[in-house]
Protein backbone atom coordinates (compact mmCIF):
# COMPACT_ATOMS: atom_id res chain seq x y z
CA UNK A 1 75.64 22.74 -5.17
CA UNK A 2 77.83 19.55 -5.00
CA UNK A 3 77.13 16.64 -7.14
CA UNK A 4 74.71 15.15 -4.72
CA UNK A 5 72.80 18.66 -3.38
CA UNK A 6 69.30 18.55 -3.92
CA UNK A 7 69.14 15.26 -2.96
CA UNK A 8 67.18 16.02 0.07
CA UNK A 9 64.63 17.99 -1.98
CA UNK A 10 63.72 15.25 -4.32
CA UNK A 11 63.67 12.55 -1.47
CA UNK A 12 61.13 15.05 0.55
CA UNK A 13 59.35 15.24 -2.88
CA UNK A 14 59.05 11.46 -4.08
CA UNK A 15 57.95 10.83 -0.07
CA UNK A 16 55.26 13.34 0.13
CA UNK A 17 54.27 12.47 -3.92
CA UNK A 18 53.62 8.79 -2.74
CA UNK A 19 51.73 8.85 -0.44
CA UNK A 20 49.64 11.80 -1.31
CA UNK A 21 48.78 9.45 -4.19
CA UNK A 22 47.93 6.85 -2.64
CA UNK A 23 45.26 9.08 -0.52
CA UNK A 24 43.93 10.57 -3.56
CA UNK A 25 43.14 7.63 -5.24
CA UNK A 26 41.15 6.62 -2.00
CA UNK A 27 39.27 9.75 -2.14
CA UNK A 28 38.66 9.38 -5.44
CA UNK A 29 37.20 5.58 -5.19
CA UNK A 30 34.99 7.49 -2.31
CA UNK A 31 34.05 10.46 -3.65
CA UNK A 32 34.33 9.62 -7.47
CA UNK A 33 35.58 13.77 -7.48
CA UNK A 34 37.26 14.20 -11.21
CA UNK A 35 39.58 16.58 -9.24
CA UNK A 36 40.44 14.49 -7.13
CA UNK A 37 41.18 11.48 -9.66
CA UNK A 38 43.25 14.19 -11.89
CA UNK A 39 45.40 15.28 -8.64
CA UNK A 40 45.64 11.34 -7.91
CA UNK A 41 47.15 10.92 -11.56
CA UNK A 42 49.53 14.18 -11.18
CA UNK A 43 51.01 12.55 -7.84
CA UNK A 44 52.00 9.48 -9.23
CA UNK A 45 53.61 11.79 -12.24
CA UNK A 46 55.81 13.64 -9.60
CA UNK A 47 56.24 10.40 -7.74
CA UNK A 48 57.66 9.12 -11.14
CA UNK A 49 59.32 12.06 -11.61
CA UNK A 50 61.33 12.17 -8.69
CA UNK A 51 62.16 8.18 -8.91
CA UNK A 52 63.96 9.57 -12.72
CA UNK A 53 65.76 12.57 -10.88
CA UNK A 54 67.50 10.36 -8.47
CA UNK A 55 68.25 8.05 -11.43
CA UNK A 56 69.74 10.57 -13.43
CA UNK A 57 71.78 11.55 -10.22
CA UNK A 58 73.46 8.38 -10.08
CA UNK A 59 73.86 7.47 -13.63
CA UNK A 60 75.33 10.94 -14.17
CA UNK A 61 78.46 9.62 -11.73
CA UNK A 62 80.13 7.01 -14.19
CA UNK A 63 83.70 7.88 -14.85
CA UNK A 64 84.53 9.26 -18.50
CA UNK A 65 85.61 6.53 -21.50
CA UNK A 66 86.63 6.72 -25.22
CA UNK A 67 83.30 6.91 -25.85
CA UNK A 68 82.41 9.40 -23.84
CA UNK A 69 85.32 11.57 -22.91
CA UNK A 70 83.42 14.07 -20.53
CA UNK A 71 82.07 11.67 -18.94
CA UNK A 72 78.31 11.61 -18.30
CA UNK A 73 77.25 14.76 -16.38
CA UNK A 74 74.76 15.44 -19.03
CA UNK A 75 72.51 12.34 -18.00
CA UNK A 76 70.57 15.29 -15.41
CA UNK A 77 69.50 16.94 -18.05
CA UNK A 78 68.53 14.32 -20.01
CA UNK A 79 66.63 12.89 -17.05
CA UNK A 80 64.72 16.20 -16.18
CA UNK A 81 63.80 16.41 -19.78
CA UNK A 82 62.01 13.02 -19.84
CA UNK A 83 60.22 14.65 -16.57
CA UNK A 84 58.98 17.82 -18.05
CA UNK A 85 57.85 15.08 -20.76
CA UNK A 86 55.99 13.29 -18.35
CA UNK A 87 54.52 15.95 -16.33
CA UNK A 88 52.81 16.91 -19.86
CA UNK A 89 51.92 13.86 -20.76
CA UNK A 90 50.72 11.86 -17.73
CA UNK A 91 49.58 15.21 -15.26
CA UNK A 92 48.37 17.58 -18.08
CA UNK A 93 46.91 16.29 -20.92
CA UNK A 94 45.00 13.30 -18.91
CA UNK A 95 43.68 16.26 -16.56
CA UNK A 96 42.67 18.38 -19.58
CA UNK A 97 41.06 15.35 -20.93
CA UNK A 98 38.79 14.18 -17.28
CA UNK A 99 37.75 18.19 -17.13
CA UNK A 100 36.59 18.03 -20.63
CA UNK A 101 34.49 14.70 -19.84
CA UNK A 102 33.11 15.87 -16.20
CA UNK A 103 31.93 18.90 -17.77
CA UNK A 104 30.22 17.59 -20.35
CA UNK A 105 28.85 14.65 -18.72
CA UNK A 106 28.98 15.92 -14.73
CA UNK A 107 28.20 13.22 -12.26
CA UNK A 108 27.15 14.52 -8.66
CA UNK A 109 29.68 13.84 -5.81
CA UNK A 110 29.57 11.20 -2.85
CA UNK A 111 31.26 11.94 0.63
CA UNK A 112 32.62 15.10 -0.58
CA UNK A 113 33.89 16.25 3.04
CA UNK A 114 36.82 12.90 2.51
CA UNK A 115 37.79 14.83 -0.81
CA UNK A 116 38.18 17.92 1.24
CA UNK A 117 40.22 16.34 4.20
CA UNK A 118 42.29 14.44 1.83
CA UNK A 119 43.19 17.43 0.11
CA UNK A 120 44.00 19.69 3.03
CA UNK A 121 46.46 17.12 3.86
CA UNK A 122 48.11 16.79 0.92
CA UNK A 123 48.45 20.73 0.90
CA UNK A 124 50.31 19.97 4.43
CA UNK A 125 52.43 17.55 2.94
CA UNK A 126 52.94 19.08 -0.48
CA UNK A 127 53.96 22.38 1.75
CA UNK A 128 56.49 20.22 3.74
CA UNK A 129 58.13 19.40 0.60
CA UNK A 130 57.66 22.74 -1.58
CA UNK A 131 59.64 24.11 2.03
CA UNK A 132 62.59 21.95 1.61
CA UNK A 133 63.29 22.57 -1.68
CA UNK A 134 63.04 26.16 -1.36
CA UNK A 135 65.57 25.73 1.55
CA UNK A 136 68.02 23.81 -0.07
CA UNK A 137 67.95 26.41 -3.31
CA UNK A 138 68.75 29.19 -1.23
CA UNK A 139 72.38 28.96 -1.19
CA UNK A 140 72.33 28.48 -4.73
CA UNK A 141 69.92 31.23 -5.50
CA UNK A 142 72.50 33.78 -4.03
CA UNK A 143 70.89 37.35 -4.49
CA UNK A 144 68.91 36.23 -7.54
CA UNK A 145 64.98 36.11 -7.78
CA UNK A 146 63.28 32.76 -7.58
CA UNK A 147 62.69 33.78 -11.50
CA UNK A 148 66.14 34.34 -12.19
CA UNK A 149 67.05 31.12 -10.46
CA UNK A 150 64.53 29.15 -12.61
CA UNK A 151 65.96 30.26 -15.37
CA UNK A 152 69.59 30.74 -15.10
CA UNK A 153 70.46 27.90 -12.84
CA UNK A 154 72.31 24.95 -14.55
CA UNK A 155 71.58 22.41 -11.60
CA UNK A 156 68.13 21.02 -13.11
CA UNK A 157 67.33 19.47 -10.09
CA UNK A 158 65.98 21.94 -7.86
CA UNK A 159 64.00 24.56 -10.83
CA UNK A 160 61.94 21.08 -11.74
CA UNK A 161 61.46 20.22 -7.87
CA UNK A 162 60.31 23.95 -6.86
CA UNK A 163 58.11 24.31 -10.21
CA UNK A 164 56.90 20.68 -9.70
CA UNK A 165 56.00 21.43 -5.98
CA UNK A 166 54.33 25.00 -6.58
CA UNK A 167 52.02 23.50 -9.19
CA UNK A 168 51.07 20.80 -7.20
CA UNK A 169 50.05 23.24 -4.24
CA UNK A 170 48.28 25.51 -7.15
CA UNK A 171 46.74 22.41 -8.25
CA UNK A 172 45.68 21.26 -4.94
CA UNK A 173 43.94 24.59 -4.52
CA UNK A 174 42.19 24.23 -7.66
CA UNK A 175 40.88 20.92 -6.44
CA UNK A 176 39.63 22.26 -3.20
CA UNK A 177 37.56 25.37 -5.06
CA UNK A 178 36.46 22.82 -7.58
CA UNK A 179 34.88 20.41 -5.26
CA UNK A 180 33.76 22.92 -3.00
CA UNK A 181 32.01 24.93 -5.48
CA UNK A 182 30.32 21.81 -6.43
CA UNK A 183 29.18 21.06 -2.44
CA UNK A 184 27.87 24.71 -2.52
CA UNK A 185 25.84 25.04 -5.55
CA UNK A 186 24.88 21.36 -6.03
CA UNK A 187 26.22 21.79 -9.73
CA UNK A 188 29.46 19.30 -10.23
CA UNK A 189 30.29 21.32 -13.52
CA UNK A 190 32.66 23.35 -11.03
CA UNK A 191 34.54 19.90 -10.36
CA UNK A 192 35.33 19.20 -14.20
CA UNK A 193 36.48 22.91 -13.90
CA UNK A 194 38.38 22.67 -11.29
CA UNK A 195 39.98 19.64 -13.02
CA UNK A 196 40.52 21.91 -16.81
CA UNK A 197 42.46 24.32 -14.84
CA UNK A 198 44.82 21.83 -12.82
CA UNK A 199 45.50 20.63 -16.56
CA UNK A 200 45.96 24.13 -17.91
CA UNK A 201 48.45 24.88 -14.47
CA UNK A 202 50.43 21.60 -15.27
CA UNK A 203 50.43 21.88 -19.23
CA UNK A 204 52.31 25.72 -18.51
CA UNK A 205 54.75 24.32 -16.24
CA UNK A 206 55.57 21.37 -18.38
CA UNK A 207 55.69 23.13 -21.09
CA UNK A 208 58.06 25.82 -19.94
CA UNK A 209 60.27 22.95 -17.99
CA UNK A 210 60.83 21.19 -21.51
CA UNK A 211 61.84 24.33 -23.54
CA UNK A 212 64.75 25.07 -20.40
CA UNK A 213 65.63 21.40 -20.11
CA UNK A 214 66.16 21.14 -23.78
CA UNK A 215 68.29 24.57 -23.71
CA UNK A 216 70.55 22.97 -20.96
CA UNK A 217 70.78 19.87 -22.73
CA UNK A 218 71.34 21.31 -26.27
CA UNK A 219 74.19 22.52 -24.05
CA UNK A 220 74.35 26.39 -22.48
CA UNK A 221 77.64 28.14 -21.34
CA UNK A 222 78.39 29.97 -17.98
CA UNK A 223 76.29 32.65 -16.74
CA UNK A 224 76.76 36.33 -17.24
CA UNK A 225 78.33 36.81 -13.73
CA UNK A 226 80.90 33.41 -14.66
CA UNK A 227 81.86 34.61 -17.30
CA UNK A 228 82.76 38.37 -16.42
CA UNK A 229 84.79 36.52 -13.17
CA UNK A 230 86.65 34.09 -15.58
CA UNK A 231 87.80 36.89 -17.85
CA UNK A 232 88.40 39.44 -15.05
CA UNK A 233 90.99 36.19 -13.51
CA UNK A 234 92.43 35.25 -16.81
CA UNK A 235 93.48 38.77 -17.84
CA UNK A 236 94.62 39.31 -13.86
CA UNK A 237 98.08 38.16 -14.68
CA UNK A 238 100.46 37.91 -17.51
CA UNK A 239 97.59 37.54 -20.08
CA UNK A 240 97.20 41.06 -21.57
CA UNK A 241 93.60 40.29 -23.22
CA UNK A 242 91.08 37.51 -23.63
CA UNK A 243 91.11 36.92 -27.34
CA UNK A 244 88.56 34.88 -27.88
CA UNK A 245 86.72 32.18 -25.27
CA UNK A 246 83.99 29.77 -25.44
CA UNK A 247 82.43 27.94 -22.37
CA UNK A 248 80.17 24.77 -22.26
CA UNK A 249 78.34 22.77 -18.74
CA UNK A 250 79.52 19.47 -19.44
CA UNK A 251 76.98 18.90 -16.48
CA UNK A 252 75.64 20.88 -13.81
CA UNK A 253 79.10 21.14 -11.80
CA UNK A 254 81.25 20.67 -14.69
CA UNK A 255 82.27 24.00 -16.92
CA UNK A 256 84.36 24.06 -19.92
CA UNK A 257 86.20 26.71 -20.54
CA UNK A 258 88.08 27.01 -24.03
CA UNK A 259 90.27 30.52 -24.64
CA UNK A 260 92.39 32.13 -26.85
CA UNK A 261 94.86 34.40 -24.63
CA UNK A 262 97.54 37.00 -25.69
CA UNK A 263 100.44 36.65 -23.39
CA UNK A 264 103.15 39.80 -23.09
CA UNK A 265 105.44 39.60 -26.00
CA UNK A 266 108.98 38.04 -25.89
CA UNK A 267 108.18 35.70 -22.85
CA UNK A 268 110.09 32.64 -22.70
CA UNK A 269 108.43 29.09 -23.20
CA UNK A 270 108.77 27.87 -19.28
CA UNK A 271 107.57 31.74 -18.58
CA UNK A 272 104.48 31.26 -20.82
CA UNK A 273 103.49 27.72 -19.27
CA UNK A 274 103.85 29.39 -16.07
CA UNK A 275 101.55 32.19 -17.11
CA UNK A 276 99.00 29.55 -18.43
CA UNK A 277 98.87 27.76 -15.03
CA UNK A 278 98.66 30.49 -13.07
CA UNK A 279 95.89 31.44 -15.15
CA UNK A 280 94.08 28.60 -14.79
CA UNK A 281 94.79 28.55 -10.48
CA UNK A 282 92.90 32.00 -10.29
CA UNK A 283 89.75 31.20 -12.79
CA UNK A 284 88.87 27.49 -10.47
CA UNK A 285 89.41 29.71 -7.28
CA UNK A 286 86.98 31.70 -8.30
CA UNK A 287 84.77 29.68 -10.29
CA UNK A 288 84.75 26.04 -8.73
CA UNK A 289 82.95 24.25 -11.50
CA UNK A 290 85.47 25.18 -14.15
CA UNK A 291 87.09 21.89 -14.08
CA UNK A 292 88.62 21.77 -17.74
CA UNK A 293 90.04 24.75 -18.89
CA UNK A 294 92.38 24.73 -22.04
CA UNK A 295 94.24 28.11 -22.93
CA UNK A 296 96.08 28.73 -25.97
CA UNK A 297 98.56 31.54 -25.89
CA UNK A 298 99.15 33.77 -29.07
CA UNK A 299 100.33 37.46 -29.91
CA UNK A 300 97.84 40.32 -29.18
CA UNK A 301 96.91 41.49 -32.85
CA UNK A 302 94.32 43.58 -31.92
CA UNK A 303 93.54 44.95 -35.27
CA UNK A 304 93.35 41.91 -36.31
CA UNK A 305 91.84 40.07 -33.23
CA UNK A 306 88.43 38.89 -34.61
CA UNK A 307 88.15 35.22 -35.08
């Protein structure tokens, strides 16, 4: 994905997120649903979170300085951290705590038919956007699983957009059964329910967004698959074996890759530079987002060849 894919997933997202929001919040002053007040509060998380993705998009572009010599690619991550923060903090724990309080102290529902319209439209819209986001992971997904996507994938973008958008339309459901359930049996317990479980759905995902967020930004290296193609190309050539390599995501298109190579014996200096370059052609074809590779040649002591 290029430095500004996913884009279109997160705009969909923040456009839906608004003004599903602002329709909850109406159906909430109407209906005084606990549902739909804790959905209301979740959209204007996702609405938030969104607003942070784009801003970590475009602070992530500034061009590398002394201070910061690989630049700032990392500012994604550090953005879609503060999300999964926020998706805890402002969806979960403020639903947990309005089930809690409508179940022990249930009030009985007004106009509970605008609750239910409100919130088949936001399913609509929340579909629209879930949609776009699966279509603009596709190309990225490759022949992966959606779980294997999730959590492999070192774009952050999209894995917080598609998580984001499938626990919204979870949540959404759990709205609709919760006031429903209530309409039914006259008892609005089952809307502080359905409330708990939209903060139980949202404390999961945030939960499990922070602990992969704070693995990319602790910093991970290339997948499996990149790193069996970068050794395959290095040792295509005059490099006899891969010694010893290390690889880092400076950012989501931005690999590192650090190796200690053992060139054929008795090659001459201009030979060996040569070799290196060569080297280094090969691994980018292959693997696009290796923009900084540094090799260092050395003798092939293979007895000897643990670092």
């Amino acid at each position: 994905m290029s430095a500004g894919g996913g884009t279109r997933a997160i705009i969909a997202a923040l456009a839906a997120n608004a003004g599903i929001a602002a329709a909850k919040f109406v159906g909430f002053l109407i209906t005084g649903s606990s549902s739909m007040l804790a959905e209301a509060v979740h959209s204007v998380a996702d609405t938030s979170n969104q607003g942070l993705l784009l801003l970590g998009h475009r602070t992530s572009r500034r061009a590398a300085n002394e201070e910061h010599p690989f630049g700032y690619g990392r500012d994604r991550y550090f953005y879609s951290f503060v999300v999964a923060l926020l998706l805890f903090s402002l969806g979960s724990v403020f639903a947990l705590y309005e089930g809690i309080h409508k179940i022990g102290d249930p009030e009985p529902l007004s106009s509970p038919l605008v609750a239910v319209g409100i919130l088949l439209v936001a399913i609509l819209l929340e579909g629209y956007s879930f949609r776009t986001a699966i279509g603009e992971s596709r190309e990225l997904k490759g022949q992966s699983s959606w779980w294997q996507f999730v959590r492999q994938s070192r774009v952050p973008e999209l894995p917080v957009v598609l998580l984001e958008d499938a626990g919204a339309l979870l949540g959404l459901v759990f709205a609709l059964v919760g006031v429903g359930l209530a309409v039914v049996t006259g008892n609005p317990v089952w809307d502080g329910i359905g409330t708990l479980a939209i903060g139980v759905l949202l404390g999961v995902i945030a939960v499990f967004l922070i602990v992969e967020m704070k693995s990319l930004l602790i910093g991970e290296g290339a997948t499996g698959a990149e790193l069996a193609t970068i050794v395959g190309e290095l040792e295509a050539g005059r490099v006899d074996r891969v010694i010893h390599i290390r690889t880092l995501y400076l950012g989501p298109e931005e690999l590192l890759v650090a190796a200690k190579i053992a060139l054929t014996p008795g090659l001459p200096v201009d030979e060996v530079a040569t070799a290196i370059d060569d080297a280094e052609l090969r691994v980018r074809a292959k693997v696009p987002n290796a923009k900084l590779i540094y090799l260092e040649p050395d003798l092939d002591r293979t007895p000897f060849a643990a670092q």
